[in-house]
Protein backbone atom coordinates (compact mmCIF):
# COMPACT_ATOMS: atom_id res chain seq x y z
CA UNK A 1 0.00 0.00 0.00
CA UNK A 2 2.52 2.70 1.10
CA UNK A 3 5.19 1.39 -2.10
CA UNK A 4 1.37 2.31 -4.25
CA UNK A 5 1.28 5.75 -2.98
CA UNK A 6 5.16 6.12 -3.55
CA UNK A 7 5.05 5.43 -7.07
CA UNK A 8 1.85 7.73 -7.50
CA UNK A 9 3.73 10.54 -5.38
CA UNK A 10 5.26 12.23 -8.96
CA UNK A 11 6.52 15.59 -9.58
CA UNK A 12 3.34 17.24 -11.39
CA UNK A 13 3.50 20.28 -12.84
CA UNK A 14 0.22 20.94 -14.61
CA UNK A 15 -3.07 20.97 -12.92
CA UNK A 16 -6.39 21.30 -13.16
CA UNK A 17 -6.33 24.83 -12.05
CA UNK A 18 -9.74 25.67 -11.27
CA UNK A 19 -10.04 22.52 -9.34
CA UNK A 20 -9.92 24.11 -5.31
CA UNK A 21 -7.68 22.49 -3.19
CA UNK A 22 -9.78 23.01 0.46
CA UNK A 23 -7.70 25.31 3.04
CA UNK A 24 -8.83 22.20 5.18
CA UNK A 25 -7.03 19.91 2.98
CA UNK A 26 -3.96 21.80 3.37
CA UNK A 27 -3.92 21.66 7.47
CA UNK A 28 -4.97 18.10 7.29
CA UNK A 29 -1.70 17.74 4.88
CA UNK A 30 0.59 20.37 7.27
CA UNK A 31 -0.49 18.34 10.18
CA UNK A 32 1.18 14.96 8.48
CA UNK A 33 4.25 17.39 8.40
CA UNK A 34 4.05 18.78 12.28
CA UNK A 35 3.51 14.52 13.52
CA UNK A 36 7.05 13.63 11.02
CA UNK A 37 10.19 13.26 12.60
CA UNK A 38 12.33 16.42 13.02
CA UNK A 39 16.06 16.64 13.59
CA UNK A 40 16.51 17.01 17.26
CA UNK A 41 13.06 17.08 17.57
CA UNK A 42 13.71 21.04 17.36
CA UNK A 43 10.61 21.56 14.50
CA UNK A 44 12.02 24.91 12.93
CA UNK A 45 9.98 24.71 10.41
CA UNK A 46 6.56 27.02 9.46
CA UNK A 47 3.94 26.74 6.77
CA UNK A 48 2.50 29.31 4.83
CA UNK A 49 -0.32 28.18 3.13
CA UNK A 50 -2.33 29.49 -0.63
CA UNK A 51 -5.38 28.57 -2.31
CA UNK A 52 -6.97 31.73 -3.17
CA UNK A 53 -6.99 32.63 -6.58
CA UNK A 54 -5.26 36.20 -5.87
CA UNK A 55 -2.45 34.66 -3.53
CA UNK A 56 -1.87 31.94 -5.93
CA UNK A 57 -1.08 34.76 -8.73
CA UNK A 58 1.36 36.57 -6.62
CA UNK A 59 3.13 32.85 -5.76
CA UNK A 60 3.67 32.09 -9.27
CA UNK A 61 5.75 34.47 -11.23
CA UNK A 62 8.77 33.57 -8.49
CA UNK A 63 8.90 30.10 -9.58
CA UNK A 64 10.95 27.77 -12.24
CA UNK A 65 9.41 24.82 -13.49
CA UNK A 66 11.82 21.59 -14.72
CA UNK A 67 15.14 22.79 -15.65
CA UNK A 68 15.36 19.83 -18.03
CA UNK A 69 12.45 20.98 -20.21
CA UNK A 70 14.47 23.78 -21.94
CA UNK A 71 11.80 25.22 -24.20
CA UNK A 72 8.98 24.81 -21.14
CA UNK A 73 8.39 28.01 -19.30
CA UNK A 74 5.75 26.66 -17.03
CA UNK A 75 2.21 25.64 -16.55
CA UNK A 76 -0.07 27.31 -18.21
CA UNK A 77 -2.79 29.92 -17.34
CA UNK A 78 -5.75 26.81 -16.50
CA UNK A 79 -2.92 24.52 -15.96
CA UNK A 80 -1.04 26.60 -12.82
CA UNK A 81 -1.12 25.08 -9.04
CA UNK A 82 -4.36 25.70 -7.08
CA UNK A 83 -2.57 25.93 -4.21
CA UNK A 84 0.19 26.21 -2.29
CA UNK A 85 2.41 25.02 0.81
CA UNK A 86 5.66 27.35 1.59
CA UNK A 87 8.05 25.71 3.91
CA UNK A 88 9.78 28.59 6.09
CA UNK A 89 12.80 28.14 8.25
CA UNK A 90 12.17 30.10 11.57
CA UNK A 91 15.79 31.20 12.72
CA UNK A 92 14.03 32.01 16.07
CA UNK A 93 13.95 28.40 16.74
CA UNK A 94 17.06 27.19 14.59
CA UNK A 95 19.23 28.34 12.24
CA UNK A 96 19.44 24.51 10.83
CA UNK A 97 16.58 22.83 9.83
CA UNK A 98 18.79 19.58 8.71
CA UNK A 99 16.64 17.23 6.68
CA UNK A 100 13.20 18.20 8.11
CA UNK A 101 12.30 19.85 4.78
CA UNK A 102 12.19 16.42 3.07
CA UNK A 103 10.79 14.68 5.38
CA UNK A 104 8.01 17.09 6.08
CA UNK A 105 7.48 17.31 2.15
CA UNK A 106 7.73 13.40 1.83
CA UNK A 107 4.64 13.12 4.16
CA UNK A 108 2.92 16.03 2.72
CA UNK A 109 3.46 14.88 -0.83
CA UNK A 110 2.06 11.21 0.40
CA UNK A 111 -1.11 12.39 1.70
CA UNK A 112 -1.55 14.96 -0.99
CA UNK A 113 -1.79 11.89 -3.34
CA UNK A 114 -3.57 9.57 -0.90
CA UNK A 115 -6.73 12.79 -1.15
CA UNK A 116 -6.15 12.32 -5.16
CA UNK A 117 -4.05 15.55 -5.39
CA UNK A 118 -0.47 15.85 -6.40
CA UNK A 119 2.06 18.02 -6.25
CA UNK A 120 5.85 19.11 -7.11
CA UNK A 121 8.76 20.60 -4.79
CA UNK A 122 10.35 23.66 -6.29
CA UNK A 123 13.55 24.70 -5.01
CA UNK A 124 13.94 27.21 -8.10
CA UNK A 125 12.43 30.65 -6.74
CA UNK A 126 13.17 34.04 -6.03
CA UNK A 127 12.77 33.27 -2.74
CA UNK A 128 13.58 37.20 -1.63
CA UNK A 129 11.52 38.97 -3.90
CA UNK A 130 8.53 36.28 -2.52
CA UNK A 131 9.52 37.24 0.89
CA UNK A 132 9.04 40.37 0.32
CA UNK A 133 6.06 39.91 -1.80
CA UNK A 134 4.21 37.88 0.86
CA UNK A 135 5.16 40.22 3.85
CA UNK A 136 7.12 37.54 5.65
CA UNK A 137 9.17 38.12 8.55
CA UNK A 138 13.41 38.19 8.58
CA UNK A 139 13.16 35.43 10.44
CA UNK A 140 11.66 33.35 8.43
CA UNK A 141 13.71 32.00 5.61
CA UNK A 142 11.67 30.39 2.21
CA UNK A 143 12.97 26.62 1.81
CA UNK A 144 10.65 25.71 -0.78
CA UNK A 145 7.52 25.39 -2.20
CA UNK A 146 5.22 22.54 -2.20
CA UNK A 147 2.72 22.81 -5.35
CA UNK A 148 -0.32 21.17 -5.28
CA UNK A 149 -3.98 20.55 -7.19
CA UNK A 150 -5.40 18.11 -8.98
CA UNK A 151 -3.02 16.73 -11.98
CA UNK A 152 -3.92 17.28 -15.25
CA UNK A 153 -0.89 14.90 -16.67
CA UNK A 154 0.22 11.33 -16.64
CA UNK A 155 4.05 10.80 -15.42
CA UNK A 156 5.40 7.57 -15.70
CA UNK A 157 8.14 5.94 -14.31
CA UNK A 158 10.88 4.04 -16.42
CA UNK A 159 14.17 2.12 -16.33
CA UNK A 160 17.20 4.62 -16.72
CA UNK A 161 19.18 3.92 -20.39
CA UNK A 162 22.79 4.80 -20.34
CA UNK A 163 22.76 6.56 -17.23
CA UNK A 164 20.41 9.07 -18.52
CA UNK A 165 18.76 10.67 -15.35
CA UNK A 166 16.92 13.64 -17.46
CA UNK A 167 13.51 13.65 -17.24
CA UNK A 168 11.54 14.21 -21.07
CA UNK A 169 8.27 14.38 -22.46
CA UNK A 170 6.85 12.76 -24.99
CA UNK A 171 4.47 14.25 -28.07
CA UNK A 172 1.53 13.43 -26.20
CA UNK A 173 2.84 15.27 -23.36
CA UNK A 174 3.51 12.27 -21.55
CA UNK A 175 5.92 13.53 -18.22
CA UNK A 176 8.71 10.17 -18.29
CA UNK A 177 11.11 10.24 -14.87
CA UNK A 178 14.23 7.50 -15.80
CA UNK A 179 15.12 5.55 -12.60
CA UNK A 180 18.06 3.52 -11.69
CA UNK A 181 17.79 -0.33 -11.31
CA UNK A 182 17.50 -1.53 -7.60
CA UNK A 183 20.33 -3.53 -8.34
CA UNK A 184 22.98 -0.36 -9.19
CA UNK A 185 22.35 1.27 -6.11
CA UNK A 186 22.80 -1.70 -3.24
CA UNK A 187 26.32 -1.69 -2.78
């Protein structure tokens, strides 16, 4: 069951837009995050949370989508996250938030796509010019950003060729992720 929700747990990055992800939804999927493990049990990090329409357009511009896609600027207007999760590093608690960002995405990511959503970490953002943009505090420091909505495309999962890691798309827009064998990374 949880190896099921693994392989559905993709990187999407187009959604059906107008498709509301609940601010409910996104404390039931924050809380997952707050009950993970955190390094030292210190939990430095904060959430800030976007589904509004309005919010959602001020999010976006400060984003990259898939570095490998060269001639892909992003999702579309229709296509663009309905909402969002911003993990924030509060320095008040801890300047080092160790691997708590993963983990806390890992379980948000999981129960996104156990509720039928899915989502995509971006670590390529302006994450100043979004502090700024969203008001935040100094003290809290962007890590990422957790997009999420409904996905409006079908990634599948493949055996890596010649140590090809690149992720492509096909002409039916097909999202392809190459993985390594099982096998080459036991040692």
């Amino acid at each position: 069951m949880l190896k099921d929700l693994i392989l559905k747990n993709r990187s999407y990055r187009r959604f059906h837009q107008d498709e509301l992800v609940e601010l409910e939804t996104l404390h039931e999927l924050v809380d997952l995050a707050r009950l993970s493990p955190s390094a030292r049990n210190a939990q430095p990090l904060k959430y800030f949370l976007s589904n509004s329409p309005e919010l959602n357009d001020k999010i976006f511009p400060h984003l990259s989508w898939a570095g490998y896609l060269k001639d892909w600027p992003g999702p579309e207007k229709g296509e663009q996250p309905a909402a969002y999760i911003i993990l924030l590093n509060d320095t008040e608690i801890s300047a080092n938030y160790f691997c708590d960002d993963g983990i806390a995405s890992q379980s948000i990511l999981l129960g996104a796509v156990e509720k039928g959503l899915g989502g995509c970490i971006i670590g390529s953002l302006n994450r100043l010019q979004l502090q700024r943009e969203l008001r935040l505090s100094d003290n809290l420091k962007i890590v990422h950003i957790i997009a999420l909505g409904k996905p409006k495309e079908e990634v599948q999962v493949e055996e890596m060729k010649e140590d090809n890691i690149k992720y492509w798309r096909d002409v039916q827009q097909v999202h392809h992720v190459p993985k390594r064998d099982l096998k080459d990374i036991i040692v």
